[in-house]
N, C-alpha and C. Protein backbone atom coordinates (compact mmCIF):
# COMPACT_ATOMS: atom_id res chain seq x y z
N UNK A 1 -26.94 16.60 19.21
CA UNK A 1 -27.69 15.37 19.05
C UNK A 1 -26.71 14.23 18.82
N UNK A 2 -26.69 13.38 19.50
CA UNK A 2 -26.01 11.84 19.72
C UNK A 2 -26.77 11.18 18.31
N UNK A 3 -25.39 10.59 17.41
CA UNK A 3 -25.96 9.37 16.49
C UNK A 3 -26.20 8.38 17.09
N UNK A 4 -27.47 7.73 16.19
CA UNK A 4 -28.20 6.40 16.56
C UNK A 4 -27.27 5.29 16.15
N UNK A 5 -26.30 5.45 15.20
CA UNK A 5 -24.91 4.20 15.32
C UNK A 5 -24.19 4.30 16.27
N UNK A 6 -24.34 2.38 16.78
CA UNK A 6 -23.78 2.21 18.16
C UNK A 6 -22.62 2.05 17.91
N UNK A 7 -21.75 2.81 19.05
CA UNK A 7 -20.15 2.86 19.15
C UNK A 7 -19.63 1.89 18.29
N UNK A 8 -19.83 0.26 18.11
CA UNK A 8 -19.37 -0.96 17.84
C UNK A 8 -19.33 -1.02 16.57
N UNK A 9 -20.34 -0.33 15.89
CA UNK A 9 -20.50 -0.38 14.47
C UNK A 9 -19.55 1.23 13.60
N UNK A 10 -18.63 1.95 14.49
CA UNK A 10 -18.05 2.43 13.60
C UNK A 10 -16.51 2.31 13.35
N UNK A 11 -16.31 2.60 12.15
CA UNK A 11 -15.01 2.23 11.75
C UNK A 11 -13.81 3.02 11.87
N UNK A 12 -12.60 2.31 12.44
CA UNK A 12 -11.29 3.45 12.62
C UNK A 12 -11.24 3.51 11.62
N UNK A 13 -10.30 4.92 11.89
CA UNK A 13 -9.32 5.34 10.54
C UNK A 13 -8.16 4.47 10.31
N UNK A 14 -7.55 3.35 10.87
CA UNK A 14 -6.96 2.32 11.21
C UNK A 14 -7.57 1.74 9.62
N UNK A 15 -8.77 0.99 9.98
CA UNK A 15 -9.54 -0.21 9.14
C UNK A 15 -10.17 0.27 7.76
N UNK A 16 -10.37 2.06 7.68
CA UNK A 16 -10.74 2.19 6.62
C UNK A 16 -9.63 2.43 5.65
N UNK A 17 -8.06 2.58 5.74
CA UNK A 17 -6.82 2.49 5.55
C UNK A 17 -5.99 1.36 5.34
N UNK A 18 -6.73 -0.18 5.81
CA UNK A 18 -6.21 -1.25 5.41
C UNK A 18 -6.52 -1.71 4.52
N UNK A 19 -7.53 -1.51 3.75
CA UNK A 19 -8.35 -2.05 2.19
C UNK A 19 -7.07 -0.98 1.30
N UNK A 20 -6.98 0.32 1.56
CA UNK A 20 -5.49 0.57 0.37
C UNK A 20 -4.45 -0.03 0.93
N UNK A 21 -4.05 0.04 2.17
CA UNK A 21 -2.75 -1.00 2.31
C UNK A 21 -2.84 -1.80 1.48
N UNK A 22 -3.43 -3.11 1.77
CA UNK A 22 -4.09 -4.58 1.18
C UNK A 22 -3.69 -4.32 -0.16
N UNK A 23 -4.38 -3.37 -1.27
CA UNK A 23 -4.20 -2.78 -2.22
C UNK A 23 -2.60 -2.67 -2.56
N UNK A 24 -1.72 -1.39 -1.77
CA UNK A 24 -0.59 -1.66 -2.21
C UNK A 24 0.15 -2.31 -1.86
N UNK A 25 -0.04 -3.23 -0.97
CA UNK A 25 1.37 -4.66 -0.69
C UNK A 25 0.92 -5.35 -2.02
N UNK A 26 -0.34 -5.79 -2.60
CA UNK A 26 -0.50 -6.48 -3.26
C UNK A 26 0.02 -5.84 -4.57
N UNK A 27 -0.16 -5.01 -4.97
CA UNK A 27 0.53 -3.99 -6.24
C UNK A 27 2.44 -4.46 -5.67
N UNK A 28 2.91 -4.00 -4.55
CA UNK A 28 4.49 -3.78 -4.40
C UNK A 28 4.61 -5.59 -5.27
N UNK A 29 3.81 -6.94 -4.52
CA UNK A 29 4.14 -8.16 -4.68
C UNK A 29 3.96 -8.51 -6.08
N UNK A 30 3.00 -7.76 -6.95
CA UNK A 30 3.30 -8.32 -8.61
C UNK A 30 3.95 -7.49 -9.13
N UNK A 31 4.84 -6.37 -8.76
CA UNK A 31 5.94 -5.66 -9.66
C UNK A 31 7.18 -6.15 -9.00
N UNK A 32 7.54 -7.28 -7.86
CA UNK A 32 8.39 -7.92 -7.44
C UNK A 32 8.42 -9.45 -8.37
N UNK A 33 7.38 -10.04 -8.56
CA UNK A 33 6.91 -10.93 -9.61
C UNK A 33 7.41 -10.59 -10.81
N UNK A 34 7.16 -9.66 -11.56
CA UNK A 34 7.18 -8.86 -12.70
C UNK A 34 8.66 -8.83 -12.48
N UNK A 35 9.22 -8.06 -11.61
CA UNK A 35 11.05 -8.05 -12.17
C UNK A 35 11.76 -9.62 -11.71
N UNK A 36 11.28 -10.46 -11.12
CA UNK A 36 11.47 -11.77 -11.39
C UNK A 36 11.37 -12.37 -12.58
N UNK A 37 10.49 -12.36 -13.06
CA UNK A 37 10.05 -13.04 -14.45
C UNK A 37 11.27 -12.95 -15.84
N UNK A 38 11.31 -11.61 -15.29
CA UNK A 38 12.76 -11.19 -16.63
C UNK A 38 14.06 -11.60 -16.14
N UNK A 39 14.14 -11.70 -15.32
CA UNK A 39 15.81 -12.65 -15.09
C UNK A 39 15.62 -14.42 -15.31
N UNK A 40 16.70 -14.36 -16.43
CA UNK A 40 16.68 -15.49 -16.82
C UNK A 40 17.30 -16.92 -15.88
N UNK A 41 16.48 -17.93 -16.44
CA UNK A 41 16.26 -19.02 -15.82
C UNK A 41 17.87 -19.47 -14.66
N UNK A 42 18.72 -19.60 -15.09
CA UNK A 42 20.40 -19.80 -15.31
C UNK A 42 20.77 -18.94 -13.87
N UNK A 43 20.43 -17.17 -14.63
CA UNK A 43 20.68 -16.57 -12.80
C UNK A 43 19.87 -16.83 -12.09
N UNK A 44 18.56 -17.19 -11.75
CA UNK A 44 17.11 -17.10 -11.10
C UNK A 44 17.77 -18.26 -9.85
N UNK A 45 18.68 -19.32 -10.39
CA UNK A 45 18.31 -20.22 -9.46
C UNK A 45 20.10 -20.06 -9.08
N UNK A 46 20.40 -19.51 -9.76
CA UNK A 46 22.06 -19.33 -8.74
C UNK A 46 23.12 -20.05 -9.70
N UNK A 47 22.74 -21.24 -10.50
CA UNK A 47 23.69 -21.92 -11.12
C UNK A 47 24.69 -21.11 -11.85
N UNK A 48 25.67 -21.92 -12.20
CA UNK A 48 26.43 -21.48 -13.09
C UNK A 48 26.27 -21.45 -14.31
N UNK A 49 25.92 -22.38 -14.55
CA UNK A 49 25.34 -21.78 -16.13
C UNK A 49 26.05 -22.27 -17.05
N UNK A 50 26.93 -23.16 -16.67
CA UNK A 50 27.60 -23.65 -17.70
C UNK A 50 27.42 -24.60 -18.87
N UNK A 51 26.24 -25.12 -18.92
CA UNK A 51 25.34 -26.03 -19.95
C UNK A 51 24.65 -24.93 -20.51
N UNK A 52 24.05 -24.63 -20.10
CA UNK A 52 23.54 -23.07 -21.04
C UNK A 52 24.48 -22.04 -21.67
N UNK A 53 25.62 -22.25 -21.22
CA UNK A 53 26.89 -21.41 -22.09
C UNK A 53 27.35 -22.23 -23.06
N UNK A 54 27.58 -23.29 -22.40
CA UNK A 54 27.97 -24.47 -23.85
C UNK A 54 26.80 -24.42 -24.68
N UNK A 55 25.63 -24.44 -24.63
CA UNK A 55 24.52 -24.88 -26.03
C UNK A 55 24.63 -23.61 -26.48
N UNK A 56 25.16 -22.42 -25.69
CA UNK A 56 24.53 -21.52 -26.63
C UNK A 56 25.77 -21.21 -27.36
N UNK A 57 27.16 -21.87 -27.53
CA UNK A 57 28.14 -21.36 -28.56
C UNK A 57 28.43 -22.16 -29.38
N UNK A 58 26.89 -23.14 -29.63
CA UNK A 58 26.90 -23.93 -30.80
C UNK A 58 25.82 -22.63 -31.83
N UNK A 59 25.42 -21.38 -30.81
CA UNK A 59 24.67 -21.12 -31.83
C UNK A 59 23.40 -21.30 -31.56
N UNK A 60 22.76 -22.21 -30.74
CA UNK A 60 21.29 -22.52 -30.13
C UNK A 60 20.61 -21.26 -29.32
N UNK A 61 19.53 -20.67 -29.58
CA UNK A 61 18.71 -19.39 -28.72
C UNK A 61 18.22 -20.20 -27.72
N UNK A 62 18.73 -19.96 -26.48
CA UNK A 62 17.53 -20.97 -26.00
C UNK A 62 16.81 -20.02 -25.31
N UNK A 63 15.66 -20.84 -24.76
CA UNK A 63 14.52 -19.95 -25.45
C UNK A 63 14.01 -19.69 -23.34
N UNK A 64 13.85 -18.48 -23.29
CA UNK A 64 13.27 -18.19 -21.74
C UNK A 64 11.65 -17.40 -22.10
N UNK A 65 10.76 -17.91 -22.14
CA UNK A 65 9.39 -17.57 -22.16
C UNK A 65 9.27 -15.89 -21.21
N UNK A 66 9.45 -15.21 -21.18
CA UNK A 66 8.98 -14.23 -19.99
C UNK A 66 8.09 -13.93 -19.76
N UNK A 67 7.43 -13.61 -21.56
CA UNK A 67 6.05 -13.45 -21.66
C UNK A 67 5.06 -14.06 -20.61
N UNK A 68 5.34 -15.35 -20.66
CA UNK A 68 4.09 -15.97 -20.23
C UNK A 68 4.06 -16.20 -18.98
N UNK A 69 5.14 -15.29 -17.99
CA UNK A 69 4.90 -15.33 -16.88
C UNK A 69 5.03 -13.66 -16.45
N UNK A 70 4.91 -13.04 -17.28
CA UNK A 70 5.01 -11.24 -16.93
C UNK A 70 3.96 -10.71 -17.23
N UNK A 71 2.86 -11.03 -18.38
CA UNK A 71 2.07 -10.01 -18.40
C UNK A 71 0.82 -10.30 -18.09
N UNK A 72 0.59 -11.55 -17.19
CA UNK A 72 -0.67 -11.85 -16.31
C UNK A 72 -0.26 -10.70 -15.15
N UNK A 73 1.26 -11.00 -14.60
CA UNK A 73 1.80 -10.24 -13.20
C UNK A 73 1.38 -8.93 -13.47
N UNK A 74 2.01 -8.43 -15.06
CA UNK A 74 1.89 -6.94 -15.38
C UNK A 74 -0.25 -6.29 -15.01
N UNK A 75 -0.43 -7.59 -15.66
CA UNK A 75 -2.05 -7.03 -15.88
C UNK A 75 -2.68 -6.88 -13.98
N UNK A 76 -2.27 -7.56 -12.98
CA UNK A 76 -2.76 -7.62 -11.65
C UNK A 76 -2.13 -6.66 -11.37
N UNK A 77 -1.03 -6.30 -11.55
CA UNK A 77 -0.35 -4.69 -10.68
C UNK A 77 -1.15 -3.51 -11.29
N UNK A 78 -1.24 -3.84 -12.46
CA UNK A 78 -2.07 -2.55 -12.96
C UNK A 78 -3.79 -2.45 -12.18
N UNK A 79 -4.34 -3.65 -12.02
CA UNK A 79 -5.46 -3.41 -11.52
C UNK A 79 -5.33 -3.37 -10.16
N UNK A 80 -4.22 -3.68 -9.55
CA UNK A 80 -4.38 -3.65 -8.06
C UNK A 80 -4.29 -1.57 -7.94
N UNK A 81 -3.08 -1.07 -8.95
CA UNK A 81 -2.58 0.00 -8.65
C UNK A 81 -4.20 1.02 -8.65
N UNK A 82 -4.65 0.66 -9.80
CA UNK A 82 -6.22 1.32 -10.51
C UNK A 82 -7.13 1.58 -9.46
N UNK A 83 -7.44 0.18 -8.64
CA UNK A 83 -8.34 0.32 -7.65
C UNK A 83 -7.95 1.08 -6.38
N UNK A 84 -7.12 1.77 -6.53
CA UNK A 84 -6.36 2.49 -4.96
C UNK A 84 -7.26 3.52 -5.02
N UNK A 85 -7.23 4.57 -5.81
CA UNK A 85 -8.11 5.96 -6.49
C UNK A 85 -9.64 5.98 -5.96
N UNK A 86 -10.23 4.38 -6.51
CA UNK A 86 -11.39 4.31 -6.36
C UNK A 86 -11.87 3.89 -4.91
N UNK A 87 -11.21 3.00 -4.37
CA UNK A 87 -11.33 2.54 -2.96
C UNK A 87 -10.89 4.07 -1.93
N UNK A 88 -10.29 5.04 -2.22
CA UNK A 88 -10.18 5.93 -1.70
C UNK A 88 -11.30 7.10 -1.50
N UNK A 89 -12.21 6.73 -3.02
CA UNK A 89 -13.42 7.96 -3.22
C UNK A 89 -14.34 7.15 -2.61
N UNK A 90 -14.70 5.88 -2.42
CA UNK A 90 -15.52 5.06 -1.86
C UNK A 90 -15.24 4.91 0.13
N UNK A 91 -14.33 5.02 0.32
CA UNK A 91 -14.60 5.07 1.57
C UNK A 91 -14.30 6.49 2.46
N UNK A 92 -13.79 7.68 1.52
CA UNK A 92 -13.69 8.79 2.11
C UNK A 92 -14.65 9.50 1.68
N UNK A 93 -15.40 9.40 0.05
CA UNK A 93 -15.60 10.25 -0.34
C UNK A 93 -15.09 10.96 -1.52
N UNK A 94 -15.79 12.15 -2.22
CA UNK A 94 -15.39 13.02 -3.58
C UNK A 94 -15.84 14.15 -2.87
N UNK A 95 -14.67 15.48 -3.32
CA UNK A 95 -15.03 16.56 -3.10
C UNK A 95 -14.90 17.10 -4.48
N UNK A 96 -16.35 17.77 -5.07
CA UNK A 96 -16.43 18.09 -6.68
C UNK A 96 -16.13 19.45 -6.73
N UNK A 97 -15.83 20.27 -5.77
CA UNK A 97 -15.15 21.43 -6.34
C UNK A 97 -14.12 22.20 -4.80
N UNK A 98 -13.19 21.32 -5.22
CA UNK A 98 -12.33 21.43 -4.66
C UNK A 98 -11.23 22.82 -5.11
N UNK A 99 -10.81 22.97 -6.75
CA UNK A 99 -10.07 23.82 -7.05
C UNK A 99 -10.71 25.24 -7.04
N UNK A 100 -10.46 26.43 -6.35
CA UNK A 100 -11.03 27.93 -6.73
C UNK A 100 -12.14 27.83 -5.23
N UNK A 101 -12.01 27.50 -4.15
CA UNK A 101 -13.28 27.05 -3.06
C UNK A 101 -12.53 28.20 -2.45
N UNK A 102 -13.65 29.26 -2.08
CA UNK A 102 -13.35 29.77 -1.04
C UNK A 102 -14.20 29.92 -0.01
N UNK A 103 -13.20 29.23 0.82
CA UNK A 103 -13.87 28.44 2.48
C UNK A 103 -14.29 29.74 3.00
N UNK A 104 -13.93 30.54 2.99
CA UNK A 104 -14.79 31.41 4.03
C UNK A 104 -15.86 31.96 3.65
N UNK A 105 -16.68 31.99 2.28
CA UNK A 105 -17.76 32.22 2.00
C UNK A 105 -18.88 31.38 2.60
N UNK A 106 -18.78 29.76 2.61
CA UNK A 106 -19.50 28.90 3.06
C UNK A 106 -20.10 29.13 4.19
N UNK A 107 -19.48 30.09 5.16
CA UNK A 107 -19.80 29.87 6.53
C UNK A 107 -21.18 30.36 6.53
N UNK A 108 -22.02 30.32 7.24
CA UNK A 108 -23.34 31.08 7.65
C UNK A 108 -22.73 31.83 9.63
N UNK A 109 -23.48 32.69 9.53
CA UNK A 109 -23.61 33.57 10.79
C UNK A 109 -24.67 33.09 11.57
């Protein structure tokens, strides 16, 4: 028996595989963010650094925030990474007893 979904309306294995792509480029791009954030200001942009070496052997901390640009990045990689699992049971499917299955019982004659 032929399904009543027309050819046009089904989906490659191509397109149901680009929603986790999508998923992990976007995860690879905030743990590239994330190890940006921690290199300080001085190397980040190439300078030398030599005003920032002078203030700091008076003794001055100066001060590089990381925080406040790492753990928004940290919190989106984690949810991009999270949703991979679920976008995987949602468009393939759950198999609930997968461990101890023995396939050749299933069959019928």
């Amino acid at each position: 028996m032929l399904s009543s979904t027309p050819r046009s309306a089904l989906i490659s294995h191509d397109e149901l595989w680009a929603a986790v792509d999508r998923r992990v480029a976007a995860a690879q791009f905030f743990l590239s963010e994330m190890s940006k954030d921690l290199v300080p200001p001085q190397e980040k942009t190439g300078e030398d650094g030599s005003l920032l070496k002078a203030i700091r052997t008076t003794g001055v901390t100066v001060n590089h925030p990381w925080e406040d640009r790492f753990y928004p990045h940290f919190n989106a990689f984690l949810a991009m990474t999270r949703s991979v699992p679920e976008i995987v049971n949602c468009l393939f499917g759950f198999d609930r007893k997968v461990i101890g299955v023995d396939w050749g019982n299933g069959f019928q004659s």
